[in-house]
N, C-alpha and C. Protein backbone atom coordinates (compact mmCIF):
# COMPACT_ATOMS: atom_id res chain seq x y z
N UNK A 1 23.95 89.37 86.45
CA UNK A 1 24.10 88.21 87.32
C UNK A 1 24.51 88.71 88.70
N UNK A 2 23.28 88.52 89.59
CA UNK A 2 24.30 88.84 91.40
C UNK A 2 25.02 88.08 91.50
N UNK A 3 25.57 88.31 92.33
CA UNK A 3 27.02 87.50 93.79
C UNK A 3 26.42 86.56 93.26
N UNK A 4 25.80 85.75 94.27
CA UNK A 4 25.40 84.45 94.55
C UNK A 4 25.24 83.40 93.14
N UNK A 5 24.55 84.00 91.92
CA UNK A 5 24.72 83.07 91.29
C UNK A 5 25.93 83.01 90.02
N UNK A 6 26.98 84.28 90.23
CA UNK A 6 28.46 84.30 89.97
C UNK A 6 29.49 83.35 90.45
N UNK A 7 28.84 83.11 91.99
CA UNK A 7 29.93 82.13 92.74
C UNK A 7 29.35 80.79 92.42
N UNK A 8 27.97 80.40 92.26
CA UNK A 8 27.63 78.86 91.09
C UNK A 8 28.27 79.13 90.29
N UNK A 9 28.18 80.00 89.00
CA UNK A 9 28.39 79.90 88.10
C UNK A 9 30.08 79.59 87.68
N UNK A 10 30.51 80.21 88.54
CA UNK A 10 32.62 79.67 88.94
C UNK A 10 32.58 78.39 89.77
N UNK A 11 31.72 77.79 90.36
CA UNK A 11 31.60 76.75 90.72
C UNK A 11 31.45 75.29 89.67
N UNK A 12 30.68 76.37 89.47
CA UNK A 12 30.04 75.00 88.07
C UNK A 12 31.22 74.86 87.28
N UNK A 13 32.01 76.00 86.41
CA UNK A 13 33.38 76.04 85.51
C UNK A 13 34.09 75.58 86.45
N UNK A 14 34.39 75.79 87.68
CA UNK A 14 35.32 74.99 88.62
C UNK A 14 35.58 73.29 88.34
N UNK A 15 34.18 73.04 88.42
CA UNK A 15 33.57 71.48 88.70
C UNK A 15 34.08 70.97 87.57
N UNK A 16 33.57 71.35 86.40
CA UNK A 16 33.71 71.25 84.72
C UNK A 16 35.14 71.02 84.70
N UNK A 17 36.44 71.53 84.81
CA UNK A 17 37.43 71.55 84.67
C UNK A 17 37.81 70.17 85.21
N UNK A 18 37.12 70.46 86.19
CA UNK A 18 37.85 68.84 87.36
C UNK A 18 37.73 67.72 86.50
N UNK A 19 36.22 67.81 85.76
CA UNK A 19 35.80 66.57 85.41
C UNK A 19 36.45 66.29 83.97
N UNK A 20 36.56 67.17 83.18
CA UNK A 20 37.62 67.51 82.28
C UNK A 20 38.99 66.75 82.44
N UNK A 21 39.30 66.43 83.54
CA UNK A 21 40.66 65.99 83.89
C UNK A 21 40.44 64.47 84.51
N UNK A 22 39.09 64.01 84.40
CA UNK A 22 38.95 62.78 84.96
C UNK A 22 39.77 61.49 84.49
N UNK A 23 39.52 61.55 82.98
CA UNK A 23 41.05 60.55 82.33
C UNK A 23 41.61 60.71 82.29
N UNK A 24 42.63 61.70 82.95
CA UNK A 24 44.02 61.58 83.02
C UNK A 24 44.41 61.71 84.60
N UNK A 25 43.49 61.97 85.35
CA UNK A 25 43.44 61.87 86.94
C UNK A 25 43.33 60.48 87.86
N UNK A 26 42.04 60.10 86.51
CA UNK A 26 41.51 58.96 87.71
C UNK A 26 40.29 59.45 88.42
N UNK A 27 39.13 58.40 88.75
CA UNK A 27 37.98 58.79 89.26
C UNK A 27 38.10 59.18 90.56
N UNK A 28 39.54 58.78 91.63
CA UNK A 28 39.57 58.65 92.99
C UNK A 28 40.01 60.47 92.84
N UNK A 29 41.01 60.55 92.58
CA UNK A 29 41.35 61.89 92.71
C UNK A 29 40.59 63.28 92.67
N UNK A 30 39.91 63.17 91.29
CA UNK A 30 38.56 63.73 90.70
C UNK A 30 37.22 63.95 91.79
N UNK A 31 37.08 62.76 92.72
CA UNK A 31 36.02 62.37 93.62
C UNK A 31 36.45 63.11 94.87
N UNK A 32 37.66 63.22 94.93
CA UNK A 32 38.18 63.93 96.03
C UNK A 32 38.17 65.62 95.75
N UNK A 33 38.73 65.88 94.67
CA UNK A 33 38.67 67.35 94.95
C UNK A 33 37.44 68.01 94.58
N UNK A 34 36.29 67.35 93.93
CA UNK A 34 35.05 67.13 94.10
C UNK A 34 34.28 67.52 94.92
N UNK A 35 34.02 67.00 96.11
CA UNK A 35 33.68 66.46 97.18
C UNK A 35 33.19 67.96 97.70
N UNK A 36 34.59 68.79 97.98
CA UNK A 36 34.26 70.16 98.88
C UNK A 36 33.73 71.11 97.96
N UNK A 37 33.91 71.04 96.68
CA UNK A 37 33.31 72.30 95.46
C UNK A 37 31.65 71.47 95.52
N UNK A 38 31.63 70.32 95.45
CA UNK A 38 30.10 69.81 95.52
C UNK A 38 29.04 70.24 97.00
N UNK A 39 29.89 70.41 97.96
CA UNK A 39 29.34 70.60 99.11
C UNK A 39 29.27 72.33 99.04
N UNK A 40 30.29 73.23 98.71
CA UNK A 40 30.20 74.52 99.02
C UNK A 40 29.04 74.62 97.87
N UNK A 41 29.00 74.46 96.60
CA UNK A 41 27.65 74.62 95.80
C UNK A 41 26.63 74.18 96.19
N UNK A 42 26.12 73.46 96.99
CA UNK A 42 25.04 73.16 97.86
C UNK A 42 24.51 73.86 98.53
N UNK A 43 25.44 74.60 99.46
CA UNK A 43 25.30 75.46 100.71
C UNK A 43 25.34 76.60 99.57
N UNK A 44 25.64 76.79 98.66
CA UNK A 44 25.08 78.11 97.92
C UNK A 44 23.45 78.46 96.92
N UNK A 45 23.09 76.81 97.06
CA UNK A 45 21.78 76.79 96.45
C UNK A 45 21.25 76.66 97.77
N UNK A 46 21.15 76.37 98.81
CA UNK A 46 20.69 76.42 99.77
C UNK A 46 20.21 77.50 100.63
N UNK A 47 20.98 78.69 99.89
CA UNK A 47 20.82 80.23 100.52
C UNK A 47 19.33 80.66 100.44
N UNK A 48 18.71 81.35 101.47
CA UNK A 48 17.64 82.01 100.61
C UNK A 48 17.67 82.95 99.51
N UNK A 49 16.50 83.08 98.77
CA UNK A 49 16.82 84.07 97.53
C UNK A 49 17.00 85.71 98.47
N UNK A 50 17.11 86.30 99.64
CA UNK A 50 17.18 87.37 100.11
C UNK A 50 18.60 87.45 100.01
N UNK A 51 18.80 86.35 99.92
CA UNK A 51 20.34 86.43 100.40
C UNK A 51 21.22 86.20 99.34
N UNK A 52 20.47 85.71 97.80
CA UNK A 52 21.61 85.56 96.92
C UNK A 52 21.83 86.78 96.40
N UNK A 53 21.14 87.74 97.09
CA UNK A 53 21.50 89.24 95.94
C UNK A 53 22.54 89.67 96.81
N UNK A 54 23.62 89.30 97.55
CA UNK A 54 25.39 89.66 98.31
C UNK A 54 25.79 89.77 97.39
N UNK A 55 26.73 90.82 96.94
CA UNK A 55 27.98 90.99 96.70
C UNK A 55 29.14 89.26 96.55
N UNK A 56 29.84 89.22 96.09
CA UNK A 56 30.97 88.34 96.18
C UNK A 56 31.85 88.13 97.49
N UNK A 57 31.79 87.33 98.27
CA UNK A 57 32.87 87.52 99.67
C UNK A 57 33.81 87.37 99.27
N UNK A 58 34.91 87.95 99.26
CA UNK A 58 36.44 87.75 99.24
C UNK A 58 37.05 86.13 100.33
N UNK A 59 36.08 86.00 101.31
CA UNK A 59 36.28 84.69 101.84
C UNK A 59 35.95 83.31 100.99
N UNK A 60 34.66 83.69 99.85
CA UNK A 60 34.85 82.26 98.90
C UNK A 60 35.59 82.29 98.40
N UNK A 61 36.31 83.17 97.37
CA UNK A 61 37.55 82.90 96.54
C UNK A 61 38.70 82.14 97.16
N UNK A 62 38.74 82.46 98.47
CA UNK A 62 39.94 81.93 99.32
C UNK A 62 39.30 80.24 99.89
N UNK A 63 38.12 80.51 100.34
CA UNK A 63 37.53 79.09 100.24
C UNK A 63 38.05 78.09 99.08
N UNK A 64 37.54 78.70 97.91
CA UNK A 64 37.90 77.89 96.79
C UNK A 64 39.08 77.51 96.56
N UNK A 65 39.99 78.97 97.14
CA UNK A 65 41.63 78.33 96.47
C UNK A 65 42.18 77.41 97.38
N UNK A 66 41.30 76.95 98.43
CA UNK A 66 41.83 75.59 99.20
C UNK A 66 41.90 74.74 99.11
N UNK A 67 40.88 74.52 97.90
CA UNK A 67 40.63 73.24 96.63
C UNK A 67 40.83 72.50 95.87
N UNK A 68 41.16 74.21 94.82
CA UNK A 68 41.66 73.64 93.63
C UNK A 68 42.68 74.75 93.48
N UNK A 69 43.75 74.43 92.38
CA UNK A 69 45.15 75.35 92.26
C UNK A 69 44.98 76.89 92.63
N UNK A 70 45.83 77.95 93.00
CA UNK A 70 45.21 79.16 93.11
C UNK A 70 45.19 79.67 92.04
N UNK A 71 46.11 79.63 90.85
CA UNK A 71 46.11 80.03 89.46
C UNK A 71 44.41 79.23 88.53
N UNK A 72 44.07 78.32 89.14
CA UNK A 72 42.73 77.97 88.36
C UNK A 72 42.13 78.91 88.93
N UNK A 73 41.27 79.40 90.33
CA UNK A 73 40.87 80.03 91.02
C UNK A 73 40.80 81.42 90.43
N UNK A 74 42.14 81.76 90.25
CA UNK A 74 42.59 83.30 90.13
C UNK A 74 41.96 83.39 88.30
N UNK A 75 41.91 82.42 87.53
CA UNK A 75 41.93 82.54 86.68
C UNK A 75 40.31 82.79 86.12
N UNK A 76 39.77 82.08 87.07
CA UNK A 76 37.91 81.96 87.20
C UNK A 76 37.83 83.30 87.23
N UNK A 77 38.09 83.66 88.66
CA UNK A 77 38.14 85.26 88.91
C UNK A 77 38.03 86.23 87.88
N UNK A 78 39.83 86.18 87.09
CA UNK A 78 39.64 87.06 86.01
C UNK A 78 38.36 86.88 84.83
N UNK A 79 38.32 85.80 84.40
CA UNK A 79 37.43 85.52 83.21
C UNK A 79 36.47 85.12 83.50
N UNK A 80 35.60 85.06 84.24
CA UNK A 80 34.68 84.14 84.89
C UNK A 80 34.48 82.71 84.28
N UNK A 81 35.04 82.47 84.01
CA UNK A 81 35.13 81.02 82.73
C UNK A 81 36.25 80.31 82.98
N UNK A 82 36.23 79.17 82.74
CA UNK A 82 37.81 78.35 82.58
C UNK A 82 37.23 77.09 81.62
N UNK A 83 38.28 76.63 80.72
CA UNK A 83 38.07 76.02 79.32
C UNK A 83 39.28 74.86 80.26
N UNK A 84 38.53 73.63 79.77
CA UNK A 84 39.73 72.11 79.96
C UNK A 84 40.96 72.81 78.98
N UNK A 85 42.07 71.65 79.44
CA UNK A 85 43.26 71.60 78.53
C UNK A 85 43.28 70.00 78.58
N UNK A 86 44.12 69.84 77.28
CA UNK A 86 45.25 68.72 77.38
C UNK A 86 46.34 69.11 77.43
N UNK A 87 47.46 68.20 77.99
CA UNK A 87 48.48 68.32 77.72
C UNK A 87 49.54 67.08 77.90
N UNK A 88 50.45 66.75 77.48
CA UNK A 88 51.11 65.38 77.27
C UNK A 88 51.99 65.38 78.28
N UNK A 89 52.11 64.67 78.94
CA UNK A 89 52.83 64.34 79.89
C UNK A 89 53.76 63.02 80.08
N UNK A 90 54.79 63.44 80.81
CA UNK A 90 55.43 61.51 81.26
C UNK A 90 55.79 61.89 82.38
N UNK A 91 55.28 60.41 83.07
CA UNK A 91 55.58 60.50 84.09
C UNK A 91 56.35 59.09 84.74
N UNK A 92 57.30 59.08 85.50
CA UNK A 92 57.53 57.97 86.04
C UNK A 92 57.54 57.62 87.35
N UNK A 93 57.63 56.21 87.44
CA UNK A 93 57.66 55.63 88.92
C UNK A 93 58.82 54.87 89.05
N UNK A 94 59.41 55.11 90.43
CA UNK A 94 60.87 54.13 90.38
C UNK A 94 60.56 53.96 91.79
N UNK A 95 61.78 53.16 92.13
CA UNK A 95 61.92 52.12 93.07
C UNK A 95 63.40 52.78 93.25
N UNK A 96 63.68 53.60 94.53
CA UNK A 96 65.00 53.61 94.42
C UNK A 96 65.25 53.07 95.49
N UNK A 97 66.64 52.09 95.79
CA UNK A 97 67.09 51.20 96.55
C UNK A 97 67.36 52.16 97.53
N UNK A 98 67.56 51.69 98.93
CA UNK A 98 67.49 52.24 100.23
C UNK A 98 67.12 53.80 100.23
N UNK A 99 66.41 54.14 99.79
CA UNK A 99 65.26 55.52 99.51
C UNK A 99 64.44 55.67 101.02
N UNK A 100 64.05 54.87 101.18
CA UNK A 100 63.12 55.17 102.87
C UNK A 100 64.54 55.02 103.96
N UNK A 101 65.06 54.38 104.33
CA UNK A 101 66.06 54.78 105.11
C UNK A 101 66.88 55.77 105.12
N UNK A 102 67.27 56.17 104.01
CA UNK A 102 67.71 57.34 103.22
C UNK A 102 67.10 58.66 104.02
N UNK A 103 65.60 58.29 103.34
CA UNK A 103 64.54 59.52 103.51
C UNK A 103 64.28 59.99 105.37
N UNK A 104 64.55 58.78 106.36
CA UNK A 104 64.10 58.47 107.60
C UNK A 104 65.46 59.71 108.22
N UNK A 105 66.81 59.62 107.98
CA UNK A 105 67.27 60.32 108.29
C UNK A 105 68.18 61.93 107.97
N UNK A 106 67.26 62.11 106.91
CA UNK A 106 67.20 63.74 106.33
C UNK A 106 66.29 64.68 106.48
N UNK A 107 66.57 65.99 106.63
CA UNK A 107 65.40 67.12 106.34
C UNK A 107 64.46 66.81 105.18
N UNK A 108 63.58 67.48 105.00
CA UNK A 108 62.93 67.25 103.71
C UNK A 108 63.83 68.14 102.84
N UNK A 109 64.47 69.46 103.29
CA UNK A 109 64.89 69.94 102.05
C UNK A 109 66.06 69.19 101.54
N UNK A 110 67.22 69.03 102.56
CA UNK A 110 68.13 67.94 102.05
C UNK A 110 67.51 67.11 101.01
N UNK A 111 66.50 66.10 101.42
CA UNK A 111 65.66 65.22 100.18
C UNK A 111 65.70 65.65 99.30
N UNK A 112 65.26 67.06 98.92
CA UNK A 112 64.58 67.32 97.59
C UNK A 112 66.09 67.35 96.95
């Protein structure tokens, strides 16, 4: 397999993962980080075939990790593959009383 169709092919497992995570994301979120892995795979089928026999740029990997996590990224890298997960989660939402006024006059690290 050359460059060019290594970086689809981590594209595509890229994509796969995302969509993998669509029920527990949500379609908006999913659509969003979407969006730029759908467009850079475009512009990679778009190459001429002279040009898909490159080497790997060290600038897509970094492209990509602008995306999606760098540990997914890094992980493509190593294995050329990435497999969905589940995993169980809780999460909550609160309402804490004077929280934005609060928030208006602190650092962020103070906040955290």
């Amino acid at each position: 397999m050359d460059g060019c169709e290594e970086q689809i092919s981590q594209l595509r497992q890229a994509m796969a993962a995302q969509e993998a995570m669509r029920p527990t994301l949500g379609d908006a979120t999913i659509e969003l980080s979407l969006k730029p892995l759908r467009s850079l795979l475009d512009s990679l089928l778009a190459k001429p075939a002279d040009q898909n026999s490159q080497p790997p740029r060290p600038a897509l990997l970094a492209q990509l990790q602008s995306y999606i996590p760098k540990q997914l990224a890094e992980k493509i890298r190593a294995s050329g593959h990435v497999e969905g997960e589940r995993r169980q989660v809780t999460v909550i939402f609160a309402d804490v009383s004077g929280f934005t006024a609060l928030s208006e006059t602190l650092d962020p690290e103070e906040l955290a």
